[in-house]
C-alpha atoms as a PDB file:
ATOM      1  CA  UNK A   1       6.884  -5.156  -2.088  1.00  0.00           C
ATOM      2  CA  UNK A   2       6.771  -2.357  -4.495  1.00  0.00           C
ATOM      3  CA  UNK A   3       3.288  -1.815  -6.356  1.00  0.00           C
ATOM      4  CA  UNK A   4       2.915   0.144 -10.286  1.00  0.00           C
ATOM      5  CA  UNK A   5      -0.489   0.526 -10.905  1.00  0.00           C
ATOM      6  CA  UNK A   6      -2.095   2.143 -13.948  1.00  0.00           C
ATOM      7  CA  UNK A   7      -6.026   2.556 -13.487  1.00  0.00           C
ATOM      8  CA  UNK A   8      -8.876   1.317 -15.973  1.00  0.00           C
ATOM      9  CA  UNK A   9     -10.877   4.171 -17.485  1.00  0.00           C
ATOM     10  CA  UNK A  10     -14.157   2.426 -16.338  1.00  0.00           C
ATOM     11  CA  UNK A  11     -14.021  -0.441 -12.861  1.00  0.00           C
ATOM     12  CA  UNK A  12     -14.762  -3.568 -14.364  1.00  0.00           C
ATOM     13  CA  UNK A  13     -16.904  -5.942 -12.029  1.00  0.00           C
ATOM     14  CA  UNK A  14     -17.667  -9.338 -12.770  1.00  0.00           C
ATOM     15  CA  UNK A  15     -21.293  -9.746 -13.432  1.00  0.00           C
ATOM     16  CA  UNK A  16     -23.376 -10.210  -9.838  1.00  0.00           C
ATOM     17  CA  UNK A  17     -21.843  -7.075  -8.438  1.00  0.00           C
ATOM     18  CA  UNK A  18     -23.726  -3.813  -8.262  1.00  0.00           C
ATOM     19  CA  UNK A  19     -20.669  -1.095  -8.179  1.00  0.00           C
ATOM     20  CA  UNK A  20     -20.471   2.039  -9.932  1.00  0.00           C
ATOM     21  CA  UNK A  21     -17.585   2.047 -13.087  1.00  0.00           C
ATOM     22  CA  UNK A  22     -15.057   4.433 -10.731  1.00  0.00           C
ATOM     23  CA  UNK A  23     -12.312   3.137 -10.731  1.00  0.00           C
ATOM     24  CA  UNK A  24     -10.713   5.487  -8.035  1.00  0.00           C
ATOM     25  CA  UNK A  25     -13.914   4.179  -6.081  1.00  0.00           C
ATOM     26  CA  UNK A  26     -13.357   0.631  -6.546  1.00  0.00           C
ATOM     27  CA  UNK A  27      -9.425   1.186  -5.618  1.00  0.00           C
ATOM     28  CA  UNK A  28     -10.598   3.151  -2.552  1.00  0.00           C
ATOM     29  CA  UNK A  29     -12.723   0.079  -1.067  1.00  0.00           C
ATOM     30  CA  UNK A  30      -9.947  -2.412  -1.787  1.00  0.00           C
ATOM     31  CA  UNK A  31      -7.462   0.401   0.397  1.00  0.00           C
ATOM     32  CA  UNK A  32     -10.233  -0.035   3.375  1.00  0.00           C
ATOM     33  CA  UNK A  33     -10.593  -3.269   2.923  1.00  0.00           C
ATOM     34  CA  UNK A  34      -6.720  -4.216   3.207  1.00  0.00           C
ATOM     35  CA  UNK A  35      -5.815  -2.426   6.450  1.00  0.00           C
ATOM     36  CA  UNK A  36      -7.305  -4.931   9.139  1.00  0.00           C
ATOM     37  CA  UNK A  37      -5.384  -7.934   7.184  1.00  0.00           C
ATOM     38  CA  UNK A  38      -2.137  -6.074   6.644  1.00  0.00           C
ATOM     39  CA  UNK A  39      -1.869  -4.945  10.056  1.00  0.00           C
ATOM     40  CA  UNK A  40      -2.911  -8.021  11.705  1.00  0.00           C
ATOM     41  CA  UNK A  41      -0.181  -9.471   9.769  1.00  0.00           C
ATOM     42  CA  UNK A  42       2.414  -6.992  11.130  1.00  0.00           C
ATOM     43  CA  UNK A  43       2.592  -5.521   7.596  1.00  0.00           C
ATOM     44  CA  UNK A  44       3.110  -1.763   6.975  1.00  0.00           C
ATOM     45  CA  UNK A  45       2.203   0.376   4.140  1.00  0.00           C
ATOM     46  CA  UNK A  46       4.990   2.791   3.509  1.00  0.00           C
ATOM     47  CA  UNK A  47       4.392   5.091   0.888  1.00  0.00           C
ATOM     48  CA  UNK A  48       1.128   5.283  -1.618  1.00  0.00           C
ATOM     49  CA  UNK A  49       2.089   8.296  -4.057  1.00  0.00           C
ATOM     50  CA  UNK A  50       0.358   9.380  -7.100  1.00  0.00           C
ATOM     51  CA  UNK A  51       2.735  10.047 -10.497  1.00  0.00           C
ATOM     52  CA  UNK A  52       2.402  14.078 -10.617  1.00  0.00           C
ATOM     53  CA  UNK A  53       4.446  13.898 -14.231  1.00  0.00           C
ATOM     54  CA  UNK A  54       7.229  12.667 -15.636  1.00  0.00           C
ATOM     55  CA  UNK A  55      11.431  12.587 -15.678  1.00  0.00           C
ATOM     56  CA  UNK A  56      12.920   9.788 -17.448  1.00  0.00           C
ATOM     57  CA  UNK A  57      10.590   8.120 -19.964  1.00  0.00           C
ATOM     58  CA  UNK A  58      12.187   6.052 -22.332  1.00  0.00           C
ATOM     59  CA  UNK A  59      10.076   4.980 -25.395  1.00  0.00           C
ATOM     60  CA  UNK A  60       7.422   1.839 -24.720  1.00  0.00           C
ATOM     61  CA  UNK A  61       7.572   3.114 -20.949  1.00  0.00           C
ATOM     62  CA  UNK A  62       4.347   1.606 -19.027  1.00  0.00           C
ATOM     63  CA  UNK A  63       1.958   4.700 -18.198  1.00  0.00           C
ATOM     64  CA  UNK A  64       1.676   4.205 -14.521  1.00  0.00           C
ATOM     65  CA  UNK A  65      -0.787   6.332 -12.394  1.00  0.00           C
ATOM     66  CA  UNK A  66       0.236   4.876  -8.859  1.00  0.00           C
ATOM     67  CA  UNK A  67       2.917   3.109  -6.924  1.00  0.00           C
ATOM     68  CA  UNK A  68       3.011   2.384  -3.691  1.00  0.00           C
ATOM     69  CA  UNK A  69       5.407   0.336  -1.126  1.00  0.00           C
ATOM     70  CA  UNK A  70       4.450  -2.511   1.527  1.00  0.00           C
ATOM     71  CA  UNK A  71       6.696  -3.884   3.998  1.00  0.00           C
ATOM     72  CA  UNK A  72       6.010  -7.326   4.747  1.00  0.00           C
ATOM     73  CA  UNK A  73       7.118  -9.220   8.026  1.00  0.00           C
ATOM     74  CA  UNK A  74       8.285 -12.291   6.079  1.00  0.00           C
ATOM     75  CA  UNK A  75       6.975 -13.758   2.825  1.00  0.00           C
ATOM     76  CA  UNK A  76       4.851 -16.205   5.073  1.00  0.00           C
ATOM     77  CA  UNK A  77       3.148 -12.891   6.158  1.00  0.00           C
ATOM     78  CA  UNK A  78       2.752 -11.786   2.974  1.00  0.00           C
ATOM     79  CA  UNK A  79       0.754 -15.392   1.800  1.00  0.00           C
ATOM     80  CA  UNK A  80      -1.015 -15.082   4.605  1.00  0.00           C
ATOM     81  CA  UNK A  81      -2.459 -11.773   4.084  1.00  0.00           C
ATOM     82  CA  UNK A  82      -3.075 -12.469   0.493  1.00  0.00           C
ATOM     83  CA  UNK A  83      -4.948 -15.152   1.784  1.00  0.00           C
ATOM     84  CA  UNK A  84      -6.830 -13.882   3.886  1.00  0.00           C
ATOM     85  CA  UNK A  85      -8.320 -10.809   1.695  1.00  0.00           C
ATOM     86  CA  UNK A  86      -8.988 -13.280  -0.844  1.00  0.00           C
ATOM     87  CA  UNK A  87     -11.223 -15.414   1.342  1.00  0.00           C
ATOM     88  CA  UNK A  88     -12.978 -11.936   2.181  1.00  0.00           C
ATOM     89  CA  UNK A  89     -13.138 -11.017  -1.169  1.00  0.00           C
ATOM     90  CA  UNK A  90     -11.801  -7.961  -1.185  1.00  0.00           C
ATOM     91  CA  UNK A  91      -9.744  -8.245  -3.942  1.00  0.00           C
ATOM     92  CA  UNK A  92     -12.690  -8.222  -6.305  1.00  0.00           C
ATOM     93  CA  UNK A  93     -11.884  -4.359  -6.528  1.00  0.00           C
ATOM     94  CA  UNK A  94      -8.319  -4.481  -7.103  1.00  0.00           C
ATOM     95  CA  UNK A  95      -8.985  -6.047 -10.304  1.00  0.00           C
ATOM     96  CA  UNK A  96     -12.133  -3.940 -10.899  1.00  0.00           C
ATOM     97  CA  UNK A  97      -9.969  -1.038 -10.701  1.00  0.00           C
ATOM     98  CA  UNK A  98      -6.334  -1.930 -11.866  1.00  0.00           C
ATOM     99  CA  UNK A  99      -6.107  -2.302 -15.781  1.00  0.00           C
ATOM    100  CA  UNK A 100      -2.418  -3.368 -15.043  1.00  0.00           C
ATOM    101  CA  UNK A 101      -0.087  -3.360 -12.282  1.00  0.00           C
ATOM    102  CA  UNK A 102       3.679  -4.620 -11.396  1.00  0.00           C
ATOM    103  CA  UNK A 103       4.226  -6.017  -8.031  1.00  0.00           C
ATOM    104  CA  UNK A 104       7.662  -7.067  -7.117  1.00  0.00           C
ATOM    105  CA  UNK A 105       9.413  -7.906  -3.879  1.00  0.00           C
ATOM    106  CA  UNK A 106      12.539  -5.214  -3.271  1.00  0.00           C
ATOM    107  CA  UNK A 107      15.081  -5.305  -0.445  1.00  0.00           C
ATOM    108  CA  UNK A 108      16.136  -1.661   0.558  1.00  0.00           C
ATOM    109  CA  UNK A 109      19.823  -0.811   0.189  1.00  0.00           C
ATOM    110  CA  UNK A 110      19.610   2.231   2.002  1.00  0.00           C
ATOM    111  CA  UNK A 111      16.712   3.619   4.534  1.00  0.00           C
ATOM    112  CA  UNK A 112      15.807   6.222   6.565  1.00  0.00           C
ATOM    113  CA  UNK A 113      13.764   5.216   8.672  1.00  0.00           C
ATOM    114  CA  UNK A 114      15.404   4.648  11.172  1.00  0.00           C
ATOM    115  CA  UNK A 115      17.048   8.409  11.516  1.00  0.00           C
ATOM    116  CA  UNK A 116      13.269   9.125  11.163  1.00  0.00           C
ATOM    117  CA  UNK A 117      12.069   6.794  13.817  1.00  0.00           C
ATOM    118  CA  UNK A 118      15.215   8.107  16.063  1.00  0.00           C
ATOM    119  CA  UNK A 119      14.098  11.196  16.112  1.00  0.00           C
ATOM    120  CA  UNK A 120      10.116  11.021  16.530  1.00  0.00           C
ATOM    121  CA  UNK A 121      11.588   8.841  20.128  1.00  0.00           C
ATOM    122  CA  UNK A 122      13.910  10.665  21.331  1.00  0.00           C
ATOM    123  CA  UNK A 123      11.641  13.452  22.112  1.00  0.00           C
ATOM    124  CA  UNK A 124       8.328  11.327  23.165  1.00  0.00           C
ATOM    125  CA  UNK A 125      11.432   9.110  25.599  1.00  0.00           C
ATOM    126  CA  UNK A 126      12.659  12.978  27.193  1.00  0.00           C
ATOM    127  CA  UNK A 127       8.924  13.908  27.700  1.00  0.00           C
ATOM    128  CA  UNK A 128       7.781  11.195  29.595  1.00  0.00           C
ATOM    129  CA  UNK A 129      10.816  11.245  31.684  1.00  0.00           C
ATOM    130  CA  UNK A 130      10.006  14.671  32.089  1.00  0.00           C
ATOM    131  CA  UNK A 131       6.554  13.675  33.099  1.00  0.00           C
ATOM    132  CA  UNK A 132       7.747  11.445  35.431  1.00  0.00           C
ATOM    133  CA  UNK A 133       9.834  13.777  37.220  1.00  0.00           C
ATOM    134  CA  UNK A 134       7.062  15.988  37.563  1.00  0.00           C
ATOM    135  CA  UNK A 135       5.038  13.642  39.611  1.00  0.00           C
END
């Protein structure tokens, strides 16, 4: 799933809840709040990046401060943990902080993570060979 996110100036919590009007803040404590569920889920977050400036900006452009990717197991997964950190209530500060965000599902045409995972293993499978020859 990729994630655009553009920030309120103030968090906005519904009345009953006694956070301060950061909205960084309230986005931090949904971020803690969704690594248990996504992981128990078998979901990984990729990439969270913040926009350092601009390139292409056509006219009407959205004014996004964030964007960030999730890879999700299966869509089952994803229901699941969207689910589950509803029932928790966690997303009360995702929409305390988030004036307006796009979420849509993407399929990657080209990766690298596998050459990246290839070569983090290679080494870690060579040194405990190596430490198995030494015992």
């Amino acid at each position: 799933m990729h994630n655009l996110v553009r920030h309120r100036a103030k968090a906005q919590y519904r009345p009953g809840y006694s956070y301060d009007d950061d909205p960084r803040a309230a986005d931090r404590r949904y971020a803690q709040g969704i690594v248990g569920p996504l992981l128990r889920y078998g979901n990984v977050i990729l990439i969270v990046a913040r926009r350092v400036g601009r390139f292409i900006d056509p006219p009407g452009a959205d004014d996004w401060h964030d964007a960030a990717m999730v890879r999700y197991r299966s869509r089952r997964d994803f229901l699941r943990f969207a689910l589950a950190i509803e029932r928790k209530g966690i997303v009360v500060h995702k929409w305390a902080a988030i004036e307006k965000t796009h979420i849509f599902p993407v399929k990657p045409m080209l990766s690298l993570m596998l050459v990246r995972s290839t070569v983090a293993f290679v080494p870690a499978l060579v040194g405990v060979a190596l430490y198995g020859l030494v015992l």
